[in-house]
PDB file of N, CA and C in Angstrom:
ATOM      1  N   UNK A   1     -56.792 -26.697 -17.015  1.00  0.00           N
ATOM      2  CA  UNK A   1     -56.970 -27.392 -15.751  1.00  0.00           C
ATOM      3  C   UNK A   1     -55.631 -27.894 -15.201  1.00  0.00           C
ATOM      4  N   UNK A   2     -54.860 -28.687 -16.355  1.00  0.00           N
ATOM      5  CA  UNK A   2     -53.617 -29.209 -15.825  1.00  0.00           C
ATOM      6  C   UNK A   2     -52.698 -28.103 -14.732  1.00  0.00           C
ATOM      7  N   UNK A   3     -52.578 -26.608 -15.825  1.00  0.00           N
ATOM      8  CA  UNK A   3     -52.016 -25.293 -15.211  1.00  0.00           C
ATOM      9  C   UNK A   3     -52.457 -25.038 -13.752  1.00  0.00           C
ATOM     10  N   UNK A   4     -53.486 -25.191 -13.421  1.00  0.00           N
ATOM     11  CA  UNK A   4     -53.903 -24.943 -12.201  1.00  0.00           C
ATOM     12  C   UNK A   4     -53.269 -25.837 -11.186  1.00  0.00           C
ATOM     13  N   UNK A   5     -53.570 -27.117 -11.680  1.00  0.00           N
ATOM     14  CA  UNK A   5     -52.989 -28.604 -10.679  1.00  0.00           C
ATOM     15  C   UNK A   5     -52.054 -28.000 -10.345  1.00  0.00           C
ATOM     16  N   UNK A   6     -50.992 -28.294 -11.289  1.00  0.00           N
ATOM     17  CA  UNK A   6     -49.688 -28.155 -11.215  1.00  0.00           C
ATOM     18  C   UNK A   6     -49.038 -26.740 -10.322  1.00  0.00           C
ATOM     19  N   UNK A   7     -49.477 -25.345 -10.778  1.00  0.00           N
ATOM     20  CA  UNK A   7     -48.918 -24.561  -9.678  1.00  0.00           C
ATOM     21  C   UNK A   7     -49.814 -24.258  -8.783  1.00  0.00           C
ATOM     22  N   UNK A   8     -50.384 -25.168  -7.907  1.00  0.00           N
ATOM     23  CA  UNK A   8     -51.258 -25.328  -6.537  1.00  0.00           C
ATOM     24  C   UNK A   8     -49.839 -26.267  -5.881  1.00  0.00           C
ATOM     25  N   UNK A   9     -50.238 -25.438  -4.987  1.00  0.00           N
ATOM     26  CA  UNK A   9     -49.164 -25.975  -3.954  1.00  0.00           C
ATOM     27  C   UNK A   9     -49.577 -27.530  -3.589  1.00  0.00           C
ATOM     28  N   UNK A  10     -48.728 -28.381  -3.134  1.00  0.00           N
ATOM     29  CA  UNK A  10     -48.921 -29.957  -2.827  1.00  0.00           C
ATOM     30  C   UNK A  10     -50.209 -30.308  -2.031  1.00  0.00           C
ATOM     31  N   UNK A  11     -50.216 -28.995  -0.668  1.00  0.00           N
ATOM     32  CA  UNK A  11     -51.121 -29.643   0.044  1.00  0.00           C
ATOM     33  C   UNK A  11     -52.463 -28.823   0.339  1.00  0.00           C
ATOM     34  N   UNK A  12     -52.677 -28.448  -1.207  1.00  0.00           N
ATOM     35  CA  UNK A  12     -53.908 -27.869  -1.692  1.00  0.00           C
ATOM     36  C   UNK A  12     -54.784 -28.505  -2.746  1.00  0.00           C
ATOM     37  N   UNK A  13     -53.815 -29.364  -3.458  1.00  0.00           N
ATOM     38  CA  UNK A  13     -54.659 -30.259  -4.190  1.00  0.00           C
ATOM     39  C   UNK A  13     -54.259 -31.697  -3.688  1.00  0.00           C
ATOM     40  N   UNK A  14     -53.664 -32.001  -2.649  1.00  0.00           N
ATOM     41  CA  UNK A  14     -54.096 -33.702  -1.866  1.00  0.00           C
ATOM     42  C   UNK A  14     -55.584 -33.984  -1.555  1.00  0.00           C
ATOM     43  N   UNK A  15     -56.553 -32.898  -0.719  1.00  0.00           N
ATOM     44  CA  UNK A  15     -57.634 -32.848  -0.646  1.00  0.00           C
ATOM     45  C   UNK A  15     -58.748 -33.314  -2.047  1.00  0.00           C
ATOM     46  N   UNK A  16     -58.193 -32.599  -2.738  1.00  0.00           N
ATOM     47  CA  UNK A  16     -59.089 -32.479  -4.519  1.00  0.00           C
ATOM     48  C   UNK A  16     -58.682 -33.936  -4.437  1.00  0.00           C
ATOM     49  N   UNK A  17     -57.291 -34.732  -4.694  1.00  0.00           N
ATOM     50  CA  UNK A  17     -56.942 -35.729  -5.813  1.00  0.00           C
ATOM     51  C   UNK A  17     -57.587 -36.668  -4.498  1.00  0.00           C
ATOM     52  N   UNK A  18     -57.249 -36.536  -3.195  1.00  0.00           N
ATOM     53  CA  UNK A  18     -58.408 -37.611  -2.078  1.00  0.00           C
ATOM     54  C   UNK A  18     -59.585 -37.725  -2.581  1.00  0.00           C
ATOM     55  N   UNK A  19     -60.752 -36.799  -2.752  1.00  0.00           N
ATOM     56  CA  UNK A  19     -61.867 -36.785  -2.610  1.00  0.00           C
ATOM     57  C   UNK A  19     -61.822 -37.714  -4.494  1.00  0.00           C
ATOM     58  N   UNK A  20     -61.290 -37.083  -5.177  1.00  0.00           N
ATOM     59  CA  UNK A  20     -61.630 -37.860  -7.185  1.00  0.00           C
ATOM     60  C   UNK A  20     -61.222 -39.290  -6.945  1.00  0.00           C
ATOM     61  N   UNK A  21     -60.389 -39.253  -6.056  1.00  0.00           N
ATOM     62  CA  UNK A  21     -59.725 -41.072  -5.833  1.00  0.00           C
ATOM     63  C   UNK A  21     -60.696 -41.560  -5.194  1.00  0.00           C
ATOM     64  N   UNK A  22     -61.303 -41.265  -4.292  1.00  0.00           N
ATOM     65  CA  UNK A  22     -62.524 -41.710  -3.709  1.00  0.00           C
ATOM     66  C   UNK A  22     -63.659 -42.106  -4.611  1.00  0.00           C
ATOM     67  N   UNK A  23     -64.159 -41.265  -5.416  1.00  0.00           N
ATOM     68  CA  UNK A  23     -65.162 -41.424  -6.240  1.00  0.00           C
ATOM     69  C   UNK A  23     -64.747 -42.319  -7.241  1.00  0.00           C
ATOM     70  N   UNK A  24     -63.632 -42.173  -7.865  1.00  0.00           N
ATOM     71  CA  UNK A  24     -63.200 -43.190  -8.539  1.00  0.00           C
ATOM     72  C   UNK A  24     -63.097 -44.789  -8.634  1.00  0.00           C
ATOM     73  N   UNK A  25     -62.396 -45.144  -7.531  1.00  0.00           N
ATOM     74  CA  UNK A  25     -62.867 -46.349  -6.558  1.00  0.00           C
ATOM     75  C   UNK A  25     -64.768 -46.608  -6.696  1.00  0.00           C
ATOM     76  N   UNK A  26     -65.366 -45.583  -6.202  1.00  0.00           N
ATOM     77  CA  UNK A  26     -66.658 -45.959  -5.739  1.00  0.00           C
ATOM     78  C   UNK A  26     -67.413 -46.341  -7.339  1.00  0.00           C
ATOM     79  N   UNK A  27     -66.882 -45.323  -8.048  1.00  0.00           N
ATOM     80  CA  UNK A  27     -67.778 -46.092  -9.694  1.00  0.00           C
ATOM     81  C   UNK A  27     -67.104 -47.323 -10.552  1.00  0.00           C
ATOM     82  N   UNK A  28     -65.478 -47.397 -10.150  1.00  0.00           N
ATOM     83  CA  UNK A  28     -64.905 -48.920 -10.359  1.00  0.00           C
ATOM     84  C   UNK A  28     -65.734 -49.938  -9.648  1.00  0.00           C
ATOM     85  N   UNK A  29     -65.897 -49.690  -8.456  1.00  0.00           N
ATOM     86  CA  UNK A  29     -66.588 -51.216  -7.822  1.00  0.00           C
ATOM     87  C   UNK A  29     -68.001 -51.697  -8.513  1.00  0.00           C
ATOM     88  N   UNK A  30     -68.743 -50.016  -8.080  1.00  0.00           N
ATOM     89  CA  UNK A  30     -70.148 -50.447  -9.223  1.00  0.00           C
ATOM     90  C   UNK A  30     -70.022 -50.864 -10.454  1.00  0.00           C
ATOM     91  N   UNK A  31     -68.862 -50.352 -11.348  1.00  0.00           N
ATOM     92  CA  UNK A  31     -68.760 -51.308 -13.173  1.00  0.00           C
ATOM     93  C   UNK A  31     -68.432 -52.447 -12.732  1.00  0.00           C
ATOM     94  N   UNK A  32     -67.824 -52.947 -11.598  1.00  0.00           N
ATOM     95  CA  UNK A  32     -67.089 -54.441 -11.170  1.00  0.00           C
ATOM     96  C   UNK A  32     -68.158 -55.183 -11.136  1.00  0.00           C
ATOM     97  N   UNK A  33     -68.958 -54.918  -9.751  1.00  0.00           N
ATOM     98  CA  UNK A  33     -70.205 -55.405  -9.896  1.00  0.00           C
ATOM     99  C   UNK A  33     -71.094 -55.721 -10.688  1.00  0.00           C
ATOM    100  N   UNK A  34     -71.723 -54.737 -11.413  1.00  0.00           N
ATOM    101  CA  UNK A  34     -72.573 -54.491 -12.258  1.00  0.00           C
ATOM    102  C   UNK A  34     -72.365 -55.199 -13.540  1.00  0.00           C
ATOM    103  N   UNK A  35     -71.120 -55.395 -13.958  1.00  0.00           N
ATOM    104  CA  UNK A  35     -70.753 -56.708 -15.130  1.00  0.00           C
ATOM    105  C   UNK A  35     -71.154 -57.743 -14.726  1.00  0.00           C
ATOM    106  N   UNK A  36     -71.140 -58.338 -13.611  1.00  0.00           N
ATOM    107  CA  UNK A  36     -71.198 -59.743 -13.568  1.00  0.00           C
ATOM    108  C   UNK A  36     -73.554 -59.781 -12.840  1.00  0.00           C
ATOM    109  N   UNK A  37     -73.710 -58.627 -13.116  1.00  0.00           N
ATOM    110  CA  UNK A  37     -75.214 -59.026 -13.105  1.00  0.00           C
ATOM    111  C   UNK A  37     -75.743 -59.075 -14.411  1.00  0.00           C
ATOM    112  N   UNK A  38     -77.269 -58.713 -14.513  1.00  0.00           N
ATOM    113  CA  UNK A  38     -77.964 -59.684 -15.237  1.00  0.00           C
ATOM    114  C   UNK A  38     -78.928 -58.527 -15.830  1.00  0.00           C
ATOM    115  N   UNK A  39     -77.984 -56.949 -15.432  1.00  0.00           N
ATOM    116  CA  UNK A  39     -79.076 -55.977 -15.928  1.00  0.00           C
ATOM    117  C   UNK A  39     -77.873 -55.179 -16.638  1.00  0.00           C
ATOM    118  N   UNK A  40     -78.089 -54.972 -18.484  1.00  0.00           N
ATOM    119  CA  UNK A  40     -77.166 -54.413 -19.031  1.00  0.00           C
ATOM    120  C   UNK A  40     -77.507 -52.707 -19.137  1.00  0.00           C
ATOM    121  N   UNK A  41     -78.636 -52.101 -18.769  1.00  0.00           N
ATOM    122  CA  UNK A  41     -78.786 -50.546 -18.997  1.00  0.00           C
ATOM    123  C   UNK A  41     -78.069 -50.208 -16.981  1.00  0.00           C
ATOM    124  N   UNK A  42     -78.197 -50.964 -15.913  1.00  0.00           N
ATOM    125  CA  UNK A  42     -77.666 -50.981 -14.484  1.00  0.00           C
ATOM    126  C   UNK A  42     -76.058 -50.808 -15.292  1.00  0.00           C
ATOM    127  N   UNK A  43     -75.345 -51.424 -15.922  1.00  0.00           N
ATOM    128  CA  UNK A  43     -74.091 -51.778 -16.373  1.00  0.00           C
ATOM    129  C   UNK A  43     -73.665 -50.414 -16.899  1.00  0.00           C
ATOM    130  N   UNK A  44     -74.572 -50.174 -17.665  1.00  0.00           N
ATOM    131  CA  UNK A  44     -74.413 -48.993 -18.437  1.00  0.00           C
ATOM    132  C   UNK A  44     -74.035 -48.040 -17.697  1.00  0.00           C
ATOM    133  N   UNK A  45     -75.108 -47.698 -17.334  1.00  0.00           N
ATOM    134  CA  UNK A  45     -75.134 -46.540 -16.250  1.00  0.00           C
ATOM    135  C   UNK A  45     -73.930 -46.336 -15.620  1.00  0.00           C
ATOM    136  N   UNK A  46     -73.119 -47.440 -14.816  1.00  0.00           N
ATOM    137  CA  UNK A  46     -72.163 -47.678 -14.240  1.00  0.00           C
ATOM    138  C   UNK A  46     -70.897 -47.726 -14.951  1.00  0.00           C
ATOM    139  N   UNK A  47     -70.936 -47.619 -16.231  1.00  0.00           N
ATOM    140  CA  UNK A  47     -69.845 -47.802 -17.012  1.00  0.00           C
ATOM    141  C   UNK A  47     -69.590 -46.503 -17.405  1.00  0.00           C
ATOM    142  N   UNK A  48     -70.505 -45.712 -17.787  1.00  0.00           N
ATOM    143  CA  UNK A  48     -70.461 -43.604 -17.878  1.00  0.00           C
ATOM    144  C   UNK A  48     -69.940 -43.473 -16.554  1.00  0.00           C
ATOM    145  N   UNK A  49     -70.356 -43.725 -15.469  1.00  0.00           N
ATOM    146  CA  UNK A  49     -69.527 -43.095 -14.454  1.00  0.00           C
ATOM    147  C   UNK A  49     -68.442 -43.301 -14.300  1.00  0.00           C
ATOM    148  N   UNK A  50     -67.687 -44.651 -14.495  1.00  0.00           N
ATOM    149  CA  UNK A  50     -66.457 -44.944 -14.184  1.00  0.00           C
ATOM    150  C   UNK A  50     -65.907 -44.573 -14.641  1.00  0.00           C
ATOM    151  N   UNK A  51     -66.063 -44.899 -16.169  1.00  0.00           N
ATOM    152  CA  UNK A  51     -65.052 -43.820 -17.137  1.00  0.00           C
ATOM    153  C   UNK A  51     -65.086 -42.948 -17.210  1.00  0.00           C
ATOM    154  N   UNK A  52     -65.855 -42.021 -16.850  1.00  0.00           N
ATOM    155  CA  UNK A  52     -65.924 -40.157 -16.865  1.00  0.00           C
ATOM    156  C   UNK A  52     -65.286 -40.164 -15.749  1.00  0.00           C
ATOM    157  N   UNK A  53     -65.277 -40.921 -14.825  1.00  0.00           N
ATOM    158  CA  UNK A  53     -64.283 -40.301 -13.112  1.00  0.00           C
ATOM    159  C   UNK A  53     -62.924 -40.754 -13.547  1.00  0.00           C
ATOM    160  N   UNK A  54     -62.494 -41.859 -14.151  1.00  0.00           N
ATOM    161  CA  UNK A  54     -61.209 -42.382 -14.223  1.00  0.00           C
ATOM    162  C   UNK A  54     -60.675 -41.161 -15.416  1.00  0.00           C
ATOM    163  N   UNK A  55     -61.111 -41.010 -16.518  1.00  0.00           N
ATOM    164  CA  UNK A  55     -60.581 -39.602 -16.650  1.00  0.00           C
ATOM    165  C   UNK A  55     -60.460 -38.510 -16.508  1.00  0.00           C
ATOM    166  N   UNK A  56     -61.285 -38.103 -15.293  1.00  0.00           N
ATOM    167  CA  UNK A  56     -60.779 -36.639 -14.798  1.00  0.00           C
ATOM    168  C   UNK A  56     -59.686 -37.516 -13.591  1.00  0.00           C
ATOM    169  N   UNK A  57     -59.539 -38.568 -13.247  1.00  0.00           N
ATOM    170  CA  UNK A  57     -58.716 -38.258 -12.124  1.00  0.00           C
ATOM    171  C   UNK A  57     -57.855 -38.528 -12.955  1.00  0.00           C
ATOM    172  N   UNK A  58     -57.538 -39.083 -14.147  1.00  0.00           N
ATOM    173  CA  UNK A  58     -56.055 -38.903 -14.796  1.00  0.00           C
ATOM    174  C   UNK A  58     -55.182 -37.777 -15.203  1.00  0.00           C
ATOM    175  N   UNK A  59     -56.366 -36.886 -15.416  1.00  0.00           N
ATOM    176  CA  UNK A  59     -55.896 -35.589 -15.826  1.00  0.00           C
ATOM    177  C   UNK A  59     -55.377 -34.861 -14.191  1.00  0.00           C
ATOM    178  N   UNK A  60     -55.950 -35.305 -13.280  1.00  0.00           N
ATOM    179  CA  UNK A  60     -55.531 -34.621 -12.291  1.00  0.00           C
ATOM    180  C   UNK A  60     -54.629 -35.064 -11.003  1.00  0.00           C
ATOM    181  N   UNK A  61     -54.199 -36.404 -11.424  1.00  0.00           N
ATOM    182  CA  UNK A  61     -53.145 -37.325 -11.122  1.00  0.00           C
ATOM    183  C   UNK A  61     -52.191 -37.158 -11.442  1.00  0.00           C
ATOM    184  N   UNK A  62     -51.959 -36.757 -13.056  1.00  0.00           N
ATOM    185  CA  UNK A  62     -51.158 -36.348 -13.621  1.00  0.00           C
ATOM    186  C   UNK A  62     -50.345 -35.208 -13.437  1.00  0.00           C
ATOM    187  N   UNK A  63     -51.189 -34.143 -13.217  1.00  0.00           N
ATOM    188  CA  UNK A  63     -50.561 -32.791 -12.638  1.00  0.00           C
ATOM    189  C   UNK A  63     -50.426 -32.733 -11.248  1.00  0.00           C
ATOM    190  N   UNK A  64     -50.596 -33.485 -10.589  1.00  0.00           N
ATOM    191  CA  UNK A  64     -50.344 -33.638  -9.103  1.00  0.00           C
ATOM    192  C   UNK A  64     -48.718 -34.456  -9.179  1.00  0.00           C
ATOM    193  N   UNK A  65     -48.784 -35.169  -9.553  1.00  0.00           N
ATOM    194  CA  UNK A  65     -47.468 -35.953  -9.981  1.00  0.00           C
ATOM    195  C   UNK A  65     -46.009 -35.430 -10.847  1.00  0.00           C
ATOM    196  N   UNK A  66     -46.774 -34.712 -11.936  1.00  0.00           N
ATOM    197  CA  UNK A  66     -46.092 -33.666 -12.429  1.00  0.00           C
ATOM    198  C   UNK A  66     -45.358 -33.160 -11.635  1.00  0.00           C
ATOM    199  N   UNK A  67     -46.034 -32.058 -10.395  1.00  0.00           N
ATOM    200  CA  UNK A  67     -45.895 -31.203  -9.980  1.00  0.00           C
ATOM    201  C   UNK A  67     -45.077 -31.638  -8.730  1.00  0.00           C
ATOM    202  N   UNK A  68     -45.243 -32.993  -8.158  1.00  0.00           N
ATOM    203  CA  UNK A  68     -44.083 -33.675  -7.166  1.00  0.00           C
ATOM    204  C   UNK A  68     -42.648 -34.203  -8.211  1.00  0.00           C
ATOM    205  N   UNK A  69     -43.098 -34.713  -9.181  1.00  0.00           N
ATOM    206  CA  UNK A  69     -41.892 -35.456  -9.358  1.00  0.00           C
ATOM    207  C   UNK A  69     -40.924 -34.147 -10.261  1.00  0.00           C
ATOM    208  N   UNK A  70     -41.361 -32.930 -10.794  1.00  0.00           N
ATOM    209  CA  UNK A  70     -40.877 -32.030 -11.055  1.00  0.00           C
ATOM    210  C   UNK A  70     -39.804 -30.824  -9.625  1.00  0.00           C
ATOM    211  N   UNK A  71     -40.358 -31.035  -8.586  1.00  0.00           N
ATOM    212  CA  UNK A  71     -39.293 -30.931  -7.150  1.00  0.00           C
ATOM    213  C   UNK A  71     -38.429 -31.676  -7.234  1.00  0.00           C
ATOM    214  N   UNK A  72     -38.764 -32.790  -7.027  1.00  0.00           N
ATOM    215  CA  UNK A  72     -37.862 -33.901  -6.849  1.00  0.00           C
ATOM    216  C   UNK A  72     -37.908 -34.339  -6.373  1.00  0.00           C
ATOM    217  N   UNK A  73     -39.416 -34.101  -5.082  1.00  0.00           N
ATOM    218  CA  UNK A  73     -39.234 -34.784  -3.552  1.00  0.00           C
ATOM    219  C   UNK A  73     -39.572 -36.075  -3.206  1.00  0.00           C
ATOM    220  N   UNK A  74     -39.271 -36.551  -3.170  1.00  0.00           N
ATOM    221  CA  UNK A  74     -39.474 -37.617  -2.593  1.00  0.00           C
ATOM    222  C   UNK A  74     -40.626 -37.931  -1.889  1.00  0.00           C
ATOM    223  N   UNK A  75     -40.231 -36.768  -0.977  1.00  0.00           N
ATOM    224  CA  UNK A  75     -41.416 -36.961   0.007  1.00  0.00           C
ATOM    225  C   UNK A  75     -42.888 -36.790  -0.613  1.00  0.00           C
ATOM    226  N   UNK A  76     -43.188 -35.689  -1.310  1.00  0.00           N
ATOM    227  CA  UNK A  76     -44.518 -35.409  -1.976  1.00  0.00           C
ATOM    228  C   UNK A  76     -44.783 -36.539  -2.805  1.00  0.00           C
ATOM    229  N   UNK A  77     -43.642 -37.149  -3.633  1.00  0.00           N
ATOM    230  CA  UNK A  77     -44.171 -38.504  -4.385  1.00  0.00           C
ATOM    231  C   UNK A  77     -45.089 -39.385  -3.275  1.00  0.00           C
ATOM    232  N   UNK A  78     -44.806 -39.563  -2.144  1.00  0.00           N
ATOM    233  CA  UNK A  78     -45.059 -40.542  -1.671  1.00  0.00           C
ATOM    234  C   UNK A  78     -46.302 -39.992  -1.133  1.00  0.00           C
ATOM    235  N   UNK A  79     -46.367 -38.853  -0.590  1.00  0.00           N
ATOM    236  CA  UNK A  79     -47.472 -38.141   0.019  1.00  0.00           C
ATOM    237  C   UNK A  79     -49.071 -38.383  -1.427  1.00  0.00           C
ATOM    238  N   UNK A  80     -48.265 -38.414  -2.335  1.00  0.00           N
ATOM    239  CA  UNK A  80     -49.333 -38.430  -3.507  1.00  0.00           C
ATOM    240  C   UNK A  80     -49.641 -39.902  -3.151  1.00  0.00           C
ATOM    241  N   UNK A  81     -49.033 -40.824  -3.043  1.00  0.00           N
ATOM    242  CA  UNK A  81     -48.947 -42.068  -3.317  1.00  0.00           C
ATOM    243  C   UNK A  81     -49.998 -42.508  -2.004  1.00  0.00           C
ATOM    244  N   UNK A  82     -49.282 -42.140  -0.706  1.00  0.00           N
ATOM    245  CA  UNK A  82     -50.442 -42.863  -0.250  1.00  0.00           C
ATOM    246  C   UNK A  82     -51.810 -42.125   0.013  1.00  0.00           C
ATOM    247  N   UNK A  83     -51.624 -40.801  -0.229  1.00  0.00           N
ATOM    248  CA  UNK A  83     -53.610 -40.440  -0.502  1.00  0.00           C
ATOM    249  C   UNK A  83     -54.009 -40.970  -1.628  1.00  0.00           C
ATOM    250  N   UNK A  84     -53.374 -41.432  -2.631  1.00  0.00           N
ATOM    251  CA  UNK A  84     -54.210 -42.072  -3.560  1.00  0.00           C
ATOM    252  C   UNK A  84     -54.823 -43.359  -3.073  1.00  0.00           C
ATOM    253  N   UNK A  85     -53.861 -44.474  -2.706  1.00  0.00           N
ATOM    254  CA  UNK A  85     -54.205 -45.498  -2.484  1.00  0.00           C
ATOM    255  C   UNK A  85     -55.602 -45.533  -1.386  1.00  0.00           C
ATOM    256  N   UNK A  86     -54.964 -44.607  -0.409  1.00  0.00           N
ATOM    257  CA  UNK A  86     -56.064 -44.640   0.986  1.00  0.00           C
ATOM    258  C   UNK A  86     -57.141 -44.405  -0.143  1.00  0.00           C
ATOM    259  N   UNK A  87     -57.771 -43.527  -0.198  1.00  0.00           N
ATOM    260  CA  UNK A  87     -58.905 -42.830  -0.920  1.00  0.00           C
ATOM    261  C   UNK A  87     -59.358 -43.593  -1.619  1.00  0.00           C
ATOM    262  N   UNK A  88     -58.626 -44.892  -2.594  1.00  0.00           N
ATOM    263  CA  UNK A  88     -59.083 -45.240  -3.899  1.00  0.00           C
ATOM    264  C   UNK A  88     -59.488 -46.562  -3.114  1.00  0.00           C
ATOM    265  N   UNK A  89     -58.911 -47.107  -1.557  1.00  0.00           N
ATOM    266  CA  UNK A  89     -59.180 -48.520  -1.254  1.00  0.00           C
ATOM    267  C   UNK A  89     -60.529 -47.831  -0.455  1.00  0.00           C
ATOM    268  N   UNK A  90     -60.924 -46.947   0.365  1.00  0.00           N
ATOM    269  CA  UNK A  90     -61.844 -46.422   0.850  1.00  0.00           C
ATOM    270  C   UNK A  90     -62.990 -46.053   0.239  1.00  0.00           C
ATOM    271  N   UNK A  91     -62.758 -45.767  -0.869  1.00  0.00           N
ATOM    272  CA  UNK A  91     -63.972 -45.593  -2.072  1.00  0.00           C
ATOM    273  C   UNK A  91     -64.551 -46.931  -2.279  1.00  0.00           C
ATOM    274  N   UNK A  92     -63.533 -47.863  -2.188  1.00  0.00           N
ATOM    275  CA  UNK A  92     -64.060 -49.037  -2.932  1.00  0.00           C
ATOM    276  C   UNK A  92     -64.721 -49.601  -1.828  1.00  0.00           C
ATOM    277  N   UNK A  93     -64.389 -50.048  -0.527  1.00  0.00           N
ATOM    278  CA  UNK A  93     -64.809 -50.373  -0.099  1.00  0.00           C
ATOM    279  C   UNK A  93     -66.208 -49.685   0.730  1.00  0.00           C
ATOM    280  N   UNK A  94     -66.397 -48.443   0.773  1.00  0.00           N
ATOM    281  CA  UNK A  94     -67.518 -47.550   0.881  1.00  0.00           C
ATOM    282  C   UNK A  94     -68.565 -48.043  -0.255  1.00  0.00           C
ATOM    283  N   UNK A  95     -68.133 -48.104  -1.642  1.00  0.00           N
ATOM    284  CA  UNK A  95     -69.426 -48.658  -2.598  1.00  0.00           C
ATOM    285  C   UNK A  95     -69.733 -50.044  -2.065  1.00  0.00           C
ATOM    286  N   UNK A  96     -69.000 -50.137  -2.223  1.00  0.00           N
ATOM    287  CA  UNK A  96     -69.521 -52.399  -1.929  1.00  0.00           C
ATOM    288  C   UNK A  96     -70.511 -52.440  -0.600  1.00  0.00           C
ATOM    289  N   UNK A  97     -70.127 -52.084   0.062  1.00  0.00           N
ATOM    290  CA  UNK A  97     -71.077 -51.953   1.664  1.00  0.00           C
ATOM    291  C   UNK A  97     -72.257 -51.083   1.140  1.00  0.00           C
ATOM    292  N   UNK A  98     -72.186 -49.847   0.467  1.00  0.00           N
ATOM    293  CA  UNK A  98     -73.511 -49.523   0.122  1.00  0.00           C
ATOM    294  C   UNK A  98     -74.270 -50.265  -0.474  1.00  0.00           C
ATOM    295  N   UNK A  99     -73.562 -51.129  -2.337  1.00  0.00           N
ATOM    296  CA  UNK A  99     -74.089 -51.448  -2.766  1.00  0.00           C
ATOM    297  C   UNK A  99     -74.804 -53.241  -2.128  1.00  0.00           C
ATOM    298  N   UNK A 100     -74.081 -53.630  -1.105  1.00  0.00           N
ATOM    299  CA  UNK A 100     -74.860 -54.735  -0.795  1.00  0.00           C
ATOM    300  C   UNK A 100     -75.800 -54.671  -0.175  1.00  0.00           C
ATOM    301  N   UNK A 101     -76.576 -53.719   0.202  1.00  0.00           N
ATOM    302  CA  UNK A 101     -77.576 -53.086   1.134  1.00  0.00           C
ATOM    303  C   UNK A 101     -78.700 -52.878   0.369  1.00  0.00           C
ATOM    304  N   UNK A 102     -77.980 -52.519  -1.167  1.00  0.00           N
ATOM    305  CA  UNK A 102     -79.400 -51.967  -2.522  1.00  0.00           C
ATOM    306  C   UNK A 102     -79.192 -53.148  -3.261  1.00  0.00           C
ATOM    307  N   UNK A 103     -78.694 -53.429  -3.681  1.00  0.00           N
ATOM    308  CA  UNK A 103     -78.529 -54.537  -4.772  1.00  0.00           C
ATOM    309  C   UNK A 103     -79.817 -55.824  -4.979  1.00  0.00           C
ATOM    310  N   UNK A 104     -80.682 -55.920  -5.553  1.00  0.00           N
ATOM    311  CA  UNK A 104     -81.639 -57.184  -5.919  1.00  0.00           C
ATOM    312  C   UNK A 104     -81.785 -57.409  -7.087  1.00  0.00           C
ATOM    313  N   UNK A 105     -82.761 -58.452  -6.955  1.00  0.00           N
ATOM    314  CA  UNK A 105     -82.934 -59.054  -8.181  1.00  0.00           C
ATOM    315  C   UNK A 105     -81.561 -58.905  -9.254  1.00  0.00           C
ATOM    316  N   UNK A 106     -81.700 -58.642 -10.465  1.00  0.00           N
ATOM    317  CA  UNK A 106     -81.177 -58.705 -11.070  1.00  0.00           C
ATOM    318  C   UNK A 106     -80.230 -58.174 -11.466  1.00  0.00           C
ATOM    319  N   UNK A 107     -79.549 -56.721 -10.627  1.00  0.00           N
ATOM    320  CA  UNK A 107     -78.822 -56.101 -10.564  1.00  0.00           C
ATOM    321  C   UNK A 107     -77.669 -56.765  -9.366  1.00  0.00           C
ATOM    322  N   UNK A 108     -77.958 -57.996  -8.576  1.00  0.00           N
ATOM    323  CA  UNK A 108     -76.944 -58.849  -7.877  1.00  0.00           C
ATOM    324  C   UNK A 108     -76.550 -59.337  -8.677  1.00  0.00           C
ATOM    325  N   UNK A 109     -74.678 -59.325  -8.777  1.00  0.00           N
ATOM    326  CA  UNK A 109     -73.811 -60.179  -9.234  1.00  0.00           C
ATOM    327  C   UNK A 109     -74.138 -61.429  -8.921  1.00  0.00           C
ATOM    328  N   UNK A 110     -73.918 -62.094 -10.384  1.00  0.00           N
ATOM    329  CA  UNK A 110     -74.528 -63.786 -10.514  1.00  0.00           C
ATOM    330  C   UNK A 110     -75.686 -63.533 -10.871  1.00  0.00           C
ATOM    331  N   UNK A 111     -76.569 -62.851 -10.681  1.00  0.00           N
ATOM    332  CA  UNK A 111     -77.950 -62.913 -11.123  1.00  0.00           C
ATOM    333  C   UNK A 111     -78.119 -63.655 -12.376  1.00  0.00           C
ATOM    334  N   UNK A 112     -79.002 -64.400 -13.012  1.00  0.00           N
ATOM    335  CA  UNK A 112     -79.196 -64.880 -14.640  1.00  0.00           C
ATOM    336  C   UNK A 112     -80.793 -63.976 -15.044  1.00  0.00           C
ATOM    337  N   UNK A 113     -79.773 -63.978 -16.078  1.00  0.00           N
ATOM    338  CA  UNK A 113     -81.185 -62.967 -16.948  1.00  0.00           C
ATOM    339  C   UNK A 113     -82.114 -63.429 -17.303  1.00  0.00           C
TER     340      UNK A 113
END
């Protein structure tokens, strides 16, 4: 997988590492959330996703990064840099607005068990 990242041209996998940063974000906010409620299999659930997304986007962060900071450019560092951020603050804030819309009983942060 790394092999692939890496000789894909820059602005063939910005799209890929946008869209995993996105999702990434979106299952961080739900484990964020979801700790501080009052339902531990809701937690669960949310805790397989986060960590299964946070390591594929490492693996593919990695070879995206690789593959800029191995040019040298500057510019692509940064090009990595801010689709990550956009994507990863957009994810997050895309879950939270969903999830305050679903969220009850006991799956609301603060909830007591």
């Amino acid at each position: 997988m790394i092999d692939t990242i890496t000789n894909a041209p820059l602005w063939a996998t910005l799209p890929v590492l946008g869209a995993a940063a996105f999702v990434q974000n979106m299952a961080f906010t739900a484990v964020s959330r979801s700790r501080n409620s009052a339902d531990v299999a809701y937690h669960r659930r949310c805790s397989w996703a986060s960590n299964g997304v946070w390591f594929v986007i490492q693996v593919g962060l990695f070879g995206v990064l690789f593959q800029a900071l191995t040019t040298g450019s500057l510019a692509k560092i940064a090009a990595v840099g801010v689709v990550y951020v956009l994507a990863t603050t957009e994810g997050s804030c895309f879950m939270m607005a969903r999830l305050l819309m679903r969220e009850s009983d006991k799956q609301r942060p603060g909830a007591k068990a």
